[in-house]
C-alpha atoms as a PDB file:
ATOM      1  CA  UNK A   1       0.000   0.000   0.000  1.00  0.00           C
ATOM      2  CA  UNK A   2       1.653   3.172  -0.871  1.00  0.00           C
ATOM      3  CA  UNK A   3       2.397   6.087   1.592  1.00  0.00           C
ATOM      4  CA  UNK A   4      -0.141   9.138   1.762  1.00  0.00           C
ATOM      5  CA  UNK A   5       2.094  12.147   1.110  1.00  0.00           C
ATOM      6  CA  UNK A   6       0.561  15.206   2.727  1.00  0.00           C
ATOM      7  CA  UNK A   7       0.725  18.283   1.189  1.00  0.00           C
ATOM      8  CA  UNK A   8       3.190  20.808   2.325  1.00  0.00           C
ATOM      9  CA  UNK A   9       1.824  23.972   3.196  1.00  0.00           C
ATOM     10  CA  UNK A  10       3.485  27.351   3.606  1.00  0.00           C
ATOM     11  CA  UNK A  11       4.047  29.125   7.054  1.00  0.00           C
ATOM     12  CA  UNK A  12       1.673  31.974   7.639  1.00  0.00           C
ATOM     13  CA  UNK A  13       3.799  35.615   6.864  1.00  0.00           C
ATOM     14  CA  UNK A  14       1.779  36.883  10.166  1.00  0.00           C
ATOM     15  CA  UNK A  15       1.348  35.864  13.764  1.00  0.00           C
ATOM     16  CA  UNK A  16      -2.168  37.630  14.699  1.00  0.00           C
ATOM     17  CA  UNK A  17      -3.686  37.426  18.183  1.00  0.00           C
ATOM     18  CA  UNK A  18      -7.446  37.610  16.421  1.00  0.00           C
ATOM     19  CA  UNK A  19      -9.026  39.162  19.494  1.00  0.00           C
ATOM     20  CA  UNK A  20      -5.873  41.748  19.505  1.00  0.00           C
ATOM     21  CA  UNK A  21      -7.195  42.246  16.282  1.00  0.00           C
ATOM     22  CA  UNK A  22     -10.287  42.269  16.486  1.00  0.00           C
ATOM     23  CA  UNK A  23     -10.541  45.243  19.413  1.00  0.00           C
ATOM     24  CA  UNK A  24      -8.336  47.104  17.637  1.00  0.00           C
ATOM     25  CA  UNK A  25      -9.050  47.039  13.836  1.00  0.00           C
ATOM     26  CA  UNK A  26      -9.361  49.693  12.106  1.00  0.00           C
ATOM     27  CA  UNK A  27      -9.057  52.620  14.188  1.00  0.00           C
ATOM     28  CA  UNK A  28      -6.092  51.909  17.114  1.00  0.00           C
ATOM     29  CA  UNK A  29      -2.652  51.095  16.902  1.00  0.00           C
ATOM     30  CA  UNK A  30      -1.417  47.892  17.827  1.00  0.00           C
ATOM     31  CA  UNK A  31       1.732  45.808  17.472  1.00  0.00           C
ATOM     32  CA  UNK A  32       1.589  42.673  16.062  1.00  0.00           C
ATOM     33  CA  UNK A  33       4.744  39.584  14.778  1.00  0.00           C
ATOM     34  CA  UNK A  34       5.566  38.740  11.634  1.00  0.00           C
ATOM     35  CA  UNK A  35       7.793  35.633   9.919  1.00  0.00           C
ATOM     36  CA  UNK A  36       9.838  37.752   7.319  1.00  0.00           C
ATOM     37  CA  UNK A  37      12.927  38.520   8.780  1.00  0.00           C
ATOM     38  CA  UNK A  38      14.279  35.133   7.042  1.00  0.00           C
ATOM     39  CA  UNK A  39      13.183  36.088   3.509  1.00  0.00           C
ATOM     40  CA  UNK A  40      15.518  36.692   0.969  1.00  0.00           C
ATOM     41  CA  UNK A  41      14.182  39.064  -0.888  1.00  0.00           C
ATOM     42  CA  UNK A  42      14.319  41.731   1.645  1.00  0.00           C
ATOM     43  CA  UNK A  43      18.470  41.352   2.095  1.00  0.00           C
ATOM     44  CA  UNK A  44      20.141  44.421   0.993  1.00  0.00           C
ATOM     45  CA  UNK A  45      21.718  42.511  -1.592  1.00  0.00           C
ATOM     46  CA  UNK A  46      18.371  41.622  -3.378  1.00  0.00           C
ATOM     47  CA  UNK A  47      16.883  45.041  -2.102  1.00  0.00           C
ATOM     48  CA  UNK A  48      20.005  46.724  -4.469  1.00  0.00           C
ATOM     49  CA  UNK A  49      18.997  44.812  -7.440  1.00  0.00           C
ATOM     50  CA  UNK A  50      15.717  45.523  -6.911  1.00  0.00           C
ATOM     51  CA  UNK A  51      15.937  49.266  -7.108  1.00  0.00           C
ATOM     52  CA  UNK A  52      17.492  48.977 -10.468  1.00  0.00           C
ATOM     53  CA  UNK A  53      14.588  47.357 -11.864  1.00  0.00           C
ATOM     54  CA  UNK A  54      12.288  50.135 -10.765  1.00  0.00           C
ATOM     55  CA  UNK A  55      11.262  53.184 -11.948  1.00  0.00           C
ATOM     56  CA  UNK A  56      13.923  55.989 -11.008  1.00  0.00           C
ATOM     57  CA  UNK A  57      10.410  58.074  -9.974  1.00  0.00           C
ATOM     58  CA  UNK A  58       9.576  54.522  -7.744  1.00  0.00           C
ATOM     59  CA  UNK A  59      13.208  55.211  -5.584  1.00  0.00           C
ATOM     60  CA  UNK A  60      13.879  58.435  -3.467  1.00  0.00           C
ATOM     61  CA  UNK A  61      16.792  59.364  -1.584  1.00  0.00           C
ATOM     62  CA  UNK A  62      17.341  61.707   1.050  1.00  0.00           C
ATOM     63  CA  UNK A  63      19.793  62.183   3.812  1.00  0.00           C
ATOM     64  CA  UNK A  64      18.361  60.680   7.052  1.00  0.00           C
ATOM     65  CA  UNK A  65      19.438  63.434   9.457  1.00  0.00           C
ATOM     66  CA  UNK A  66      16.472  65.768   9.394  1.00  0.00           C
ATOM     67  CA  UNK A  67      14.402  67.152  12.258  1.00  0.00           C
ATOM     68  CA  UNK A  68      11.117  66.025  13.062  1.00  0.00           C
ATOM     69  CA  UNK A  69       9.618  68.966  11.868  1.00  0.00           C
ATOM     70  CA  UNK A  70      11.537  68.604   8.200  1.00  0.00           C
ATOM     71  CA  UNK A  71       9.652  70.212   5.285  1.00  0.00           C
ATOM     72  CA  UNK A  72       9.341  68.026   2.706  1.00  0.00           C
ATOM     73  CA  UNK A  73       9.929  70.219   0.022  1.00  0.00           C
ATOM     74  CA  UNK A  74      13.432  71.612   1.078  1.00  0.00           C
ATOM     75  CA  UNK A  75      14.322  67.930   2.112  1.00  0.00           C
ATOM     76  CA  UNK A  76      17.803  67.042   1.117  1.00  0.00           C
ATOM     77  CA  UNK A  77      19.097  64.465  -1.312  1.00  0.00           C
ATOM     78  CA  UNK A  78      21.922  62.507  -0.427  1.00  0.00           C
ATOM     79  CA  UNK A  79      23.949  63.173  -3.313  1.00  0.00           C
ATOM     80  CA  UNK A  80      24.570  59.636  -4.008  1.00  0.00           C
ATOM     81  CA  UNK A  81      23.195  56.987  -6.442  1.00  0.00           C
ATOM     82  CA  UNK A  82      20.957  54.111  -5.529  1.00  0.00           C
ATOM     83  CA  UNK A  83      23.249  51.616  -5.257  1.00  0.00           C
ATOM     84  CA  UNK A  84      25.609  53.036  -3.243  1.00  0.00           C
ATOM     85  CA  UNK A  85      23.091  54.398  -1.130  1.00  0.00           C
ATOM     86  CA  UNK A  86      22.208  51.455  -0.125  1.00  0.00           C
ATOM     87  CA  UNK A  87      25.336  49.353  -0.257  1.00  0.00           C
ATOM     88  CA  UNK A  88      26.790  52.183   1.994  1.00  0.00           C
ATOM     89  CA  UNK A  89      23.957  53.029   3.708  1.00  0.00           C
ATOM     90  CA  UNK A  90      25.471  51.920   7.436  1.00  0.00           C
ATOM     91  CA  UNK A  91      28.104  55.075   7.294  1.00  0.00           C
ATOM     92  CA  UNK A  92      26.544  57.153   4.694  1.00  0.00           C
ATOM     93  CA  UNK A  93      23.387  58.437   6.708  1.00  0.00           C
ATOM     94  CA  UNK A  94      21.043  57.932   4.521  1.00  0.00           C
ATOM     95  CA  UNK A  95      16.844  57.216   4.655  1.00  0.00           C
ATOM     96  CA  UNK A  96      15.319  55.571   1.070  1.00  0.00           C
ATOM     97  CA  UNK A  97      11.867  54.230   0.005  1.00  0.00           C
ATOM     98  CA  UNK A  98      11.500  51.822  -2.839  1.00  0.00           C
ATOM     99  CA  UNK A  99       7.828  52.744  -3.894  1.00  0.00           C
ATOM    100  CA  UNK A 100       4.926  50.686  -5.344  1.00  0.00           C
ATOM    101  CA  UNK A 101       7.086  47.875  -5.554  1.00  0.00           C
ATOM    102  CA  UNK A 102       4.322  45.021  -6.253  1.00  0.00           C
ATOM    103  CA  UNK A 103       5.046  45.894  -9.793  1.00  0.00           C
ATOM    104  CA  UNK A 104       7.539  43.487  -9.663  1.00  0.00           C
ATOM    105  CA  UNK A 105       6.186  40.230  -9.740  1.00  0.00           C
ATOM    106  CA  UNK A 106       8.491  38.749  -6.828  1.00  0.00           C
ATOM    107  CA  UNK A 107       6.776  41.438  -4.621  1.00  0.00           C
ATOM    108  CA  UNK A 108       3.410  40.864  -5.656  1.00  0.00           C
ATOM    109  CA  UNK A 109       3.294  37.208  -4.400  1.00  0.00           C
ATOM    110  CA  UNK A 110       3.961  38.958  -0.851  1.00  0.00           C
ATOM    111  CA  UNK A 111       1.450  41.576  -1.218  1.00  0.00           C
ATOM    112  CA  UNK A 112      -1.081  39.112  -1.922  1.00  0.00           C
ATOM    113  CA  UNK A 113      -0.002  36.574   0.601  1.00  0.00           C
ATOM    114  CA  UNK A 114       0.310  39.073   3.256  1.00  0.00           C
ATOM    115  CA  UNK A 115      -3.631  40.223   2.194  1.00  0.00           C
ATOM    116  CA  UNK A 116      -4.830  37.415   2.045  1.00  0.00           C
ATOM    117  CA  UNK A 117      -4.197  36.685   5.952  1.00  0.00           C
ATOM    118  CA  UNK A 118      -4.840  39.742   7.042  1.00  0.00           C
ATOM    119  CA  UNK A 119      -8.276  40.257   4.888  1.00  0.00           C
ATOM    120  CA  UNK A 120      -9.434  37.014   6.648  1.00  0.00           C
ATOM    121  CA  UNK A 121      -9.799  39.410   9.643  1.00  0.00           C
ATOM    122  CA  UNK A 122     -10.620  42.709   8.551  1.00  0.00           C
ATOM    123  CA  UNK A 123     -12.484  42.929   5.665  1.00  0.00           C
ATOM    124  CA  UNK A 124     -16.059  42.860   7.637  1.00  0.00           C
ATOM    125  CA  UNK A 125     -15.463  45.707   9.269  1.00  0.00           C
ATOM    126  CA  UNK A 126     -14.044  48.065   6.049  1.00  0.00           C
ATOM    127  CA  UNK A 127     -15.718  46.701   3.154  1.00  0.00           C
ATOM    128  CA  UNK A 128     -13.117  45.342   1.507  1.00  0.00           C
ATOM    129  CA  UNK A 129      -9.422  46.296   0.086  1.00  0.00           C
ATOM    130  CA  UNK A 130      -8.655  47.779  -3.034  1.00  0.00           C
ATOM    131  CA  UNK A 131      -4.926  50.371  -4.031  1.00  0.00           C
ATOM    132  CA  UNK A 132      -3.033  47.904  -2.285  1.00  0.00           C
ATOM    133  CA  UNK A 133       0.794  48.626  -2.403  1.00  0.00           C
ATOM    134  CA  UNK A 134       4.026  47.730  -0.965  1.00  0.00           C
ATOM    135  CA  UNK A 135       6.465  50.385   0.000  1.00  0.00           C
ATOM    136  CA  UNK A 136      10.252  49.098   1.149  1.00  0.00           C
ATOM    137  CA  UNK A 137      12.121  51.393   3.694  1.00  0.00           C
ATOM    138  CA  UNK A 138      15.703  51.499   4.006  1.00  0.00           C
ATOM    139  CA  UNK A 139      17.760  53.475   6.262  1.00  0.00           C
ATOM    140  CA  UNK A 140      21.295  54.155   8.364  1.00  0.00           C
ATOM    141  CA  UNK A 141      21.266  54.243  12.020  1.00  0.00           C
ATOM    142  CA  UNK A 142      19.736  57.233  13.720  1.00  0.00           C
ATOM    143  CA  UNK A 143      17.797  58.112  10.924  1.00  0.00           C
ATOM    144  CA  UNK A 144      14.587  60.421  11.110  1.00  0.00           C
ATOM    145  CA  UNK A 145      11.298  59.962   9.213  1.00  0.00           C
ATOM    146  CA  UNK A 146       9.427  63.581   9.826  1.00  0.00           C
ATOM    147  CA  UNK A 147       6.025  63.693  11.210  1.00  0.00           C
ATOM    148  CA  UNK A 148       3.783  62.821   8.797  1.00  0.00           C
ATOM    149  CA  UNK A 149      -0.052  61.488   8.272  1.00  0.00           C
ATOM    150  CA  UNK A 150      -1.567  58.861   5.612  1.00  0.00           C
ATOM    151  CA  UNK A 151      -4.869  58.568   3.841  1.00  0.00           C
ATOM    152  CA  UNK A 152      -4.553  54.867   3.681  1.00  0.00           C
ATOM    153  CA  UNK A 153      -4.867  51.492   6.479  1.00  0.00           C
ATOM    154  CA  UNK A 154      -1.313  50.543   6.818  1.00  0.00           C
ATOM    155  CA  UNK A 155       0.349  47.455   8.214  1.00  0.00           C
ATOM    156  CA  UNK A 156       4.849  48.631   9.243  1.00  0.00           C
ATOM    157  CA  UNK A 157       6.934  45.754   9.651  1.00  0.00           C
ATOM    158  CA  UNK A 158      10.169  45.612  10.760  1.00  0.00           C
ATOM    159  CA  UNK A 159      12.219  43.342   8.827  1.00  0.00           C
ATOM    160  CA  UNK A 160      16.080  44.377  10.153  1.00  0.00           C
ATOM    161  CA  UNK A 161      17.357  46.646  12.952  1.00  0.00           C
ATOM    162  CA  UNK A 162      14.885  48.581  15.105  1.00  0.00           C
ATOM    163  CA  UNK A 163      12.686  51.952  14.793  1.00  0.00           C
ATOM    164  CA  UNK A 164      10.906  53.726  17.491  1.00  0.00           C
ATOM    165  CA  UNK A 165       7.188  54.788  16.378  1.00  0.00           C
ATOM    166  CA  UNK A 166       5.248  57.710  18.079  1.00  0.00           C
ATOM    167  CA  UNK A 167       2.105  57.942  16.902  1.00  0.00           C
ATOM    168  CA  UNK A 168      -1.217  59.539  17.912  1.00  0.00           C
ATOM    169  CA  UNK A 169      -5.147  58.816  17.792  1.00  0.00           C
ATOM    170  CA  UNK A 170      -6.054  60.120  14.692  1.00  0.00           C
ATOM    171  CA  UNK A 171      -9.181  61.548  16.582  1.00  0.00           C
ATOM    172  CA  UNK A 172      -7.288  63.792  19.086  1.00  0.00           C
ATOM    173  CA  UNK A 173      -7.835  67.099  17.745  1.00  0.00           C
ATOM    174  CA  UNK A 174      -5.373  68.731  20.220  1.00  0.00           C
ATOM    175  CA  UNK A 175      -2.396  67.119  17.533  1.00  0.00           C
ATOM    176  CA  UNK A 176      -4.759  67.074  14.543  1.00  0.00           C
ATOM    177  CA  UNK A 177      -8.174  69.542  14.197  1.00  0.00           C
ATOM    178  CA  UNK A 178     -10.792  69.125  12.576  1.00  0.00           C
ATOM    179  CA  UNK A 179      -9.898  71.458   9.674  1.00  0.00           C
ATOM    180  CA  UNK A 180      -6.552  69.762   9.117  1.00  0.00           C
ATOM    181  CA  UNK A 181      -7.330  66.259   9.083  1.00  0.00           C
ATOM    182  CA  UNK A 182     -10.313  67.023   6.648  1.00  0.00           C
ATOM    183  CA  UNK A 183      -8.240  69.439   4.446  1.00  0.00           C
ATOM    184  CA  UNK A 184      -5.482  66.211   4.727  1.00  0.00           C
ATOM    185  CA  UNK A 185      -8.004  63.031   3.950  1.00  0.00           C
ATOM    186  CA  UNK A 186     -10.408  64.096   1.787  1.00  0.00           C
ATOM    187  CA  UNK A 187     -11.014  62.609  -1.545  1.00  0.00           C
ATOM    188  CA  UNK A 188      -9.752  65.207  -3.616  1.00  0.00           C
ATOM    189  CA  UNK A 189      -6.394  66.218  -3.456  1.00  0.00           C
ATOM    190  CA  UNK A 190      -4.521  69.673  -5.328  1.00  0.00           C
ATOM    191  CA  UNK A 191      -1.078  69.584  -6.628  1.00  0.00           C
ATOM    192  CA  UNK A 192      -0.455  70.852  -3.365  1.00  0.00           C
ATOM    193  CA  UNK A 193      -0.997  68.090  -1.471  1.00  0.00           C
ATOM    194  CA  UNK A 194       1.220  67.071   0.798  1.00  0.00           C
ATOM    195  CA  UNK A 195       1.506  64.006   4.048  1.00  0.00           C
ATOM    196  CA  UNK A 196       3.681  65.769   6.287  1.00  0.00           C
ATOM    197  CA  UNK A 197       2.672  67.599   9.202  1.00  0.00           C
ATOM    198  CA  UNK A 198       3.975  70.307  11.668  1.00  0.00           C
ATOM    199  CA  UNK A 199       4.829  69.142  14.581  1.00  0.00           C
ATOM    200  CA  UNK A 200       4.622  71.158  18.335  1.00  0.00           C
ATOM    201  CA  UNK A 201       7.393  69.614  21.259  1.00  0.00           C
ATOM    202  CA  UNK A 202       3.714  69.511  23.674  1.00  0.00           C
ATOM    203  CA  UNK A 203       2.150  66.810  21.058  1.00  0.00           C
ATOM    204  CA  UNK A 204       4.944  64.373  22.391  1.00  0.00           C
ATOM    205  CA  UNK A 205       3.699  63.427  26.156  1.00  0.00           C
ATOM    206  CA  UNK A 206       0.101  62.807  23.610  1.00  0.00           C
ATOM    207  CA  UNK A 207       1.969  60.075  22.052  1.00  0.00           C
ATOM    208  CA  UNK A 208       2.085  56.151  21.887  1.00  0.00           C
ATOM    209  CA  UNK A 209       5.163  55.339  21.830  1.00  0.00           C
ATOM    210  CA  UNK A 210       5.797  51.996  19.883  1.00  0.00           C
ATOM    211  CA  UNK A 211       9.315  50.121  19.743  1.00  0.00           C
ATOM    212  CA  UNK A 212       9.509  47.922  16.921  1.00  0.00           C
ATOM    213  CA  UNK A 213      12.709  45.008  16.733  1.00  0.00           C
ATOM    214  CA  UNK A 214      12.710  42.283  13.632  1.00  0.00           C
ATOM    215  CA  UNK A 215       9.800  40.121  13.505  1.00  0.00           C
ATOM    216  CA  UNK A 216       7.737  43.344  15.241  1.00  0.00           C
ATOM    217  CA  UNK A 217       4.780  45.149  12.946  1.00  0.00           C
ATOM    218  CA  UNK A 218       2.537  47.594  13.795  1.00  0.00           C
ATOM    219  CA  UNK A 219      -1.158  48.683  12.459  1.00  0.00           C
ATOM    220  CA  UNK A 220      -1.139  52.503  11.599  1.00  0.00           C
ATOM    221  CA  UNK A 221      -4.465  53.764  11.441  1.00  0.00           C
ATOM    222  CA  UNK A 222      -6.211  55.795   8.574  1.00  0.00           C
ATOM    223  CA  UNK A 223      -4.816  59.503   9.486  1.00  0.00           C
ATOM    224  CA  UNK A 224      -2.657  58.416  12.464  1.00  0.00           C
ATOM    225  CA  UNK A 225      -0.048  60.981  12.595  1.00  0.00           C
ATOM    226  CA  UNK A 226       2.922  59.480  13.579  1.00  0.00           C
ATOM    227  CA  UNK A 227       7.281  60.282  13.283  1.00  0.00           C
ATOM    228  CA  UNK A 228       9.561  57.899  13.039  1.00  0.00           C
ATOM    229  CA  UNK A 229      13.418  57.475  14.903  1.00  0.00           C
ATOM    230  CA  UNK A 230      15.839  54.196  13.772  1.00  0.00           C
ATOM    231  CA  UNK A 231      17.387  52.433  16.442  1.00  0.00           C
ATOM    232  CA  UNK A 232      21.654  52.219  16.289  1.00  0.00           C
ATOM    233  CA  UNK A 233      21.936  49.598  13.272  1.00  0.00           C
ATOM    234  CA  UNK A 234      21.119  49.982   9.123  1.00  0.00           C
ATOM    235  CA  UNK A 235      16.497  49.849   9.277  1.00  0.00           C
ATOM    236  CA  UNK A 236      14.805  47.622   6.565  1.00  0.00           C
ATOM    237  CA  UNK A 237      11.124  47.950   7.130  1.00  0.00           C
ATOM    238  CA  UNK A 238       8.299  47.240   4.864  1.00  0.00           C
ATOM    239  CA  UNK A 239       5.274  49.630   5.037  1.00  0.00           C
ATOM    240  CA  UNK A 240       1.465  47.388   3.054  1.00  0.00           C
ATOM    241  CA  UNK A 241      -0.826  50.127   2.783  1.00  0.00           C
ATOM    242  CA  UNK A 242      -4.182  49.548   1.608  1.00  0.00           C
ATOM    243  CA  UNK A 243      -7.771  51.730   0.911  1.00  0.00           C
ATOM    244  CA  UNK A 244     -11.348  50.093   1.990  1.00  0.00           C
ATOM    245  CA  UNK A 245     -14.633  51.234   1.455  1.00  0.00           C
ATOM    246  CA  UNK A 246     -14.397  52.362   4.733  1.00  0.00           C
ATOM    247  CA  UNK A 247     -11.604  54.643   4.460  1.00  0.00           C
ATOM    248  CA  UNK A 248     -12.913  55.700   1.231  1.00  0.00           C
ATOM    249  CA  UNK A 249     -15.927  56.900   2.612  1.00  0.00           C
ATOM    250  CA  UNK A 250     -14.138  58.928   5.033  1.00  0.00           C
ATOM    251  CA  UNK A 251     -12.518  60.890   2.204  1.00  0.00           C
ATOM    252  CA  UNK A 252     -15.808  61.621   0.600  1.00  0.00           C
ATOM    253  CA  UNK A 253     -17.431  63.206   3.639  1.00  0.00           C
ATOM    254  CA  UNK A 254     -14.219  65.044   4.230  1.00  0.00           C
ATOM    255  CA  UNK A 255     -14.591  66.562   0.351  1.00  0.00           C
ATOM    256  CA  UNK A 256     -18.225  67.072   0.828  1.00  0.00           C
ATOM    257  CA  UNK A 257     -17.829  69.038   4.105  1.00  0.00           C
ATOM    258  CA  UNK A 258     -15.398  71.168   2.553  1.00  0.00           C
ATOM    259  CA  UNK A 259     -17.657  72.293  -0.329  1.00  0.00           C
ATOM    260  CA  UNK A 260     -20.949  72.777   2.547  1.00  0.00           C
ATOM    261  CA  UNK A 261     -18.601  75.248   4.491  1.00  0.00           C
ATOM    262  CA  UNK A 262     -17.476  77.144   0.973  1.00  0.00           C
ATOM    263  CA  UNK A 263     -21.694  77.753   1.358  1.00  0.00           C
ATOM    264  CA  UNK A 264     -21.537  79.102   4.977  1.00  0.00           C
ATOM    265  CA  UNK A 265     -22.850  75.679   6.265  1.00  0.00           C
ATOM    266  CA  UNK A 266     -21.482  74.306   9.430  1.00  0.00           C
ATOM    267  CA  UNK A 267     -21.441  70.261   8.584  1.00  0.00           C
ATOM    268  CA  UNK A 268     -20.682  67.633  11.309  1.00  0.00           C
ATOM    269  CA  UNK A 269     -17.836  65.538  11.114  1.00  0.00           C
ATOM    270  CA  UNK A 270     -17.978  62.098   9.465  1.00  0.00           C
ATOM    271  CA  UNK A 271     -19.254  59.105  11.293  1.00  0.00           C
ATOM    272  CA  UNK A 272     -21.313  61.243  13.562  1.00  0.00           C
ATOM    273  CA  UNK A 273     -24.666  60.808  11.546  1.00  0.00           C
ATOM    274  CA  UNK A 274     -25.306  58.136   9.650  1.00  0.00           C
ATOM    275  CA  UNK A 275     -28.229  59.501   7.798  1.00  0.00           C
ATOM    276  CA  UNK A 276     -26.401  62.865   7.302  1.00  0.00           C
ATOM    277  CA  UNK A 277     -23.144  60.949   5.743  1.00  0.00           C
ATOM    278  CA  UNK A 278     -25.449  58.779   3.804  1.00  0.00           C
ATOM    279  CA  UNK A 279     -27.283  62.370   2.207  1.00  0.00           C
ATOM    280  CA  UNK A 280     -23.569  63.555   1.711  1.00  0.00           C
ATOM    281  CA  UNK A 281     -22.354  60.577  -0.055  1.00  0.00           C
ATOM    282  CA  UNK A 282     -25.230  60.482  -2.658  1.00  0.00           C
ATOM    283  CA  UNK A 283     -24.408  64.229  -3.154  1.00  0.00           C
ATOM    284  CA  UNK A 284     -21.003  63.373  -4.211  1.00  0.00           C
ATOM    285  CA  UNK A 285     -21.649  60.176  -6.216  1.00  0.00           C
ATOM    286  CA  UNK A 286     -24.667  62.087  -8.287  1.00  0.00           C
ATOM    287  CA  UNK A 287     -21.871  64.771  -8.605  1.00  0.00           C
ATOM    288  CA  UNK A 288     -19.892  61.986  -9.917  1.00  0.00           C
ATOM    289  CA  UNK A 289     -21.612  60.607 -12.049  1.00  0.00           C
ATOM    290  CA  UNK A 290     -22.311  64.151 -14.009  1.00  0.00           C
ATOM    291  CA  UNK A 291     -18.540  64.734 -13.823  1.00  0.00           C
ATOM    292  CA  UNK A 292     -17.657  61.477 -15.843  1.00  0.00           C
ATOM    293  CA  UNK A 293     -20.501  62.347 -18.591  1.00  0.00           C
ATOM    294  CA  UNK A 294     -19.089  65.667 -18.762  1.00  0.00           C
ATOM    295  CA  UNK A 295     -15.593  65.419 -17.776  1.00  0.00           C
ATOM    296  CA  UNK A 296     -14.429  63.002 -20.354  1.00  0.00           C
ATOM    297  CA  UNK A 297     -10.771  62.628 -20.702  1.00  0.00           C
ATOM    298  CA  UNK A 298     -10.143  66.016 -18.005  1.00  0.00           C
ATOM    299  CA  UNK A 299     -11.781  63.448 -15.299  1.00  0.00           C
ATOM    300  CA  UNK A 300      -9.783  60.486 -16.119  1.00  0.00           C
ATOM    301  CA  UNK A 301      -6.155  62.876 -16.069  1.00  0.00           C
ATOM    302  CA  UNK A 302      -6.914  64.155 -12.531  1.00  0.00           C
ATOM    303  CA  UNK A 303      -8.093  59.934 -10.728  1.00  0.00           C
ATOM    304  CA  UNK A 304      -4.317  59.810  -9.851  1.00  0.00           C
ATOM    305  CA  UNK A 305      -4.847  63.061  -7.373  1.00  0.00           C
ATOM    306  CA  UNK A 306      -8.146  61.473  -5.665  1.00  0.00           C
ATOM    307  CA  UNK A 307      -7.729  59.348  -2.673  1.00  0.00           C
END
């Protein structure tokens, strides 16, 4: 009689405590381990050769010492190429992002392995995932990441070395008002447009501070603002950010309450009505709608500047 074989099955990419998750998900921080820290393709070696196959507008450079309150725009470049930034990047004090890079199909059978466990848990509660992307961080020791917001869930996982996270609710308006964090996450977003924030010494006792070693993630919530400081060796982290229905609707109310107080009106935030957002969001798909009969190929130039 011959031997059942059984099937060998992968290892899951994430170790989730589902009740963790489930009190938490979507709108609080929380840590969380991961099984990537062995993978190959995240070595610096493979991470090199992999930002030569990219887009040069997919890799950005920058030196790493910057204060927390950097402005993006005057941020400087690091003089240096890609390679060498990141071959050098333990003495050359550097901070680099690979961007979007599940457009390479090695990094697309992550992305869709690491969504696939995590979806198991949290689509119910957002309506599920859609502009799912992979962004690969890579930076010397002591390096700063400014303070900074995003219009998107996002998963941070710490791959090598160590990072300290301080983040805040995205709901305290003492760090973030009202008028910022709609003008910041609404649907529609100007040339302008820009993630980073400015940041006040007093918003730091607001903080939750979260230390992340290898094998560490953490959950960022939509519009959690957040700066980040690397521990003493080279950082390789991996940032999965995704958009749900959920955070999608948040953007719409946000663009809709914008346009009611160009009128004068005085409209409440999202998720405080649910029969007021529900008014608001047929407003704006009816607008929509009229926009793509009208707006022919003007509409379909500016979709890369919504949310």
């Amino acid at each position: 009689m011959a031997a059942i074989t059984m099937p060998v099955t992968e290892p899951n990419l994430l170790q989730l405590d589902v009740e963790v998750f489930k009190h938490n998900f979507p709108n609080r921080g929380f840590k969380l381990r991961h099984n990537l820290c062995e993978h190959t393709e995240f070595s610096l070696e493979q991470l090199a050769q992999l930002a030569q196959r990219l887009p040069e507008t997919n890799v950005e450079c920058f030196t790493g010492n910057v204060p927390v309150n950097q402005n993006p725009a005057n941020r400087p470049k690091n003089g240096l190429s890609i390679v060498d930034t990141i071959r050098h990047i333990q003495k050359n004090g550097s901070w680099m992002v690979l961007k979007s890079v599940q457009f390479d199909p090695e990094y697309l059978n992550f992305l869709r392995a690491f969504l696939d466990e995590v979806s198991l848990e949290c689509e119910p509660s957002i309506g599920g995932m859609h502009a799912e992307e992979i962004s690969i961080f890579i930076a010397s020791p002591n390096s700063v990441t400014p303070y900074h917001l995003d219009g998107e869930h996002k998963f941070l996982l710490q791959i090598h070395g160590s990072e300290e996270v301080s983040m805040w609710d995205p709901t305290d308006r003492t760090v973030l008002p009202e008028q910022q964090a709609e003008y910041m996450l609404q649907f529609w977003h100007g040339t302008d447009q820009d993630r980073n924030l400015s940041f006040k010494n007093e918003f730091q006792r607001r903080a939750r501070v979260f230390p992340l070693g290898p094998g560490e993630g953490l959950h960022i919530p939509v519009g959690a603002p957040r700066w980040v400081k690397n521990g003493p060796q080279v950082s390789v982290s991996i940032g999965v950010t995704f958009r749900s229905a959920q955070s999608e609707k948040q953007a719409i109310l946000y663009f809709v309450n914008r346009k009611l107080k160009s009128l004068g009106l005085k409209p409440a935030p999202p998720f405080q009505s649910e029969w007021r957002d529900s008014v608001k969001c047929g407003i704006f798909q009816t607008g929509r709608r009229l926009a793509r009969i009208f707006g022919g190929s003007w509409l379909q130039k500016q979709q890369r500047k919504w949310a």
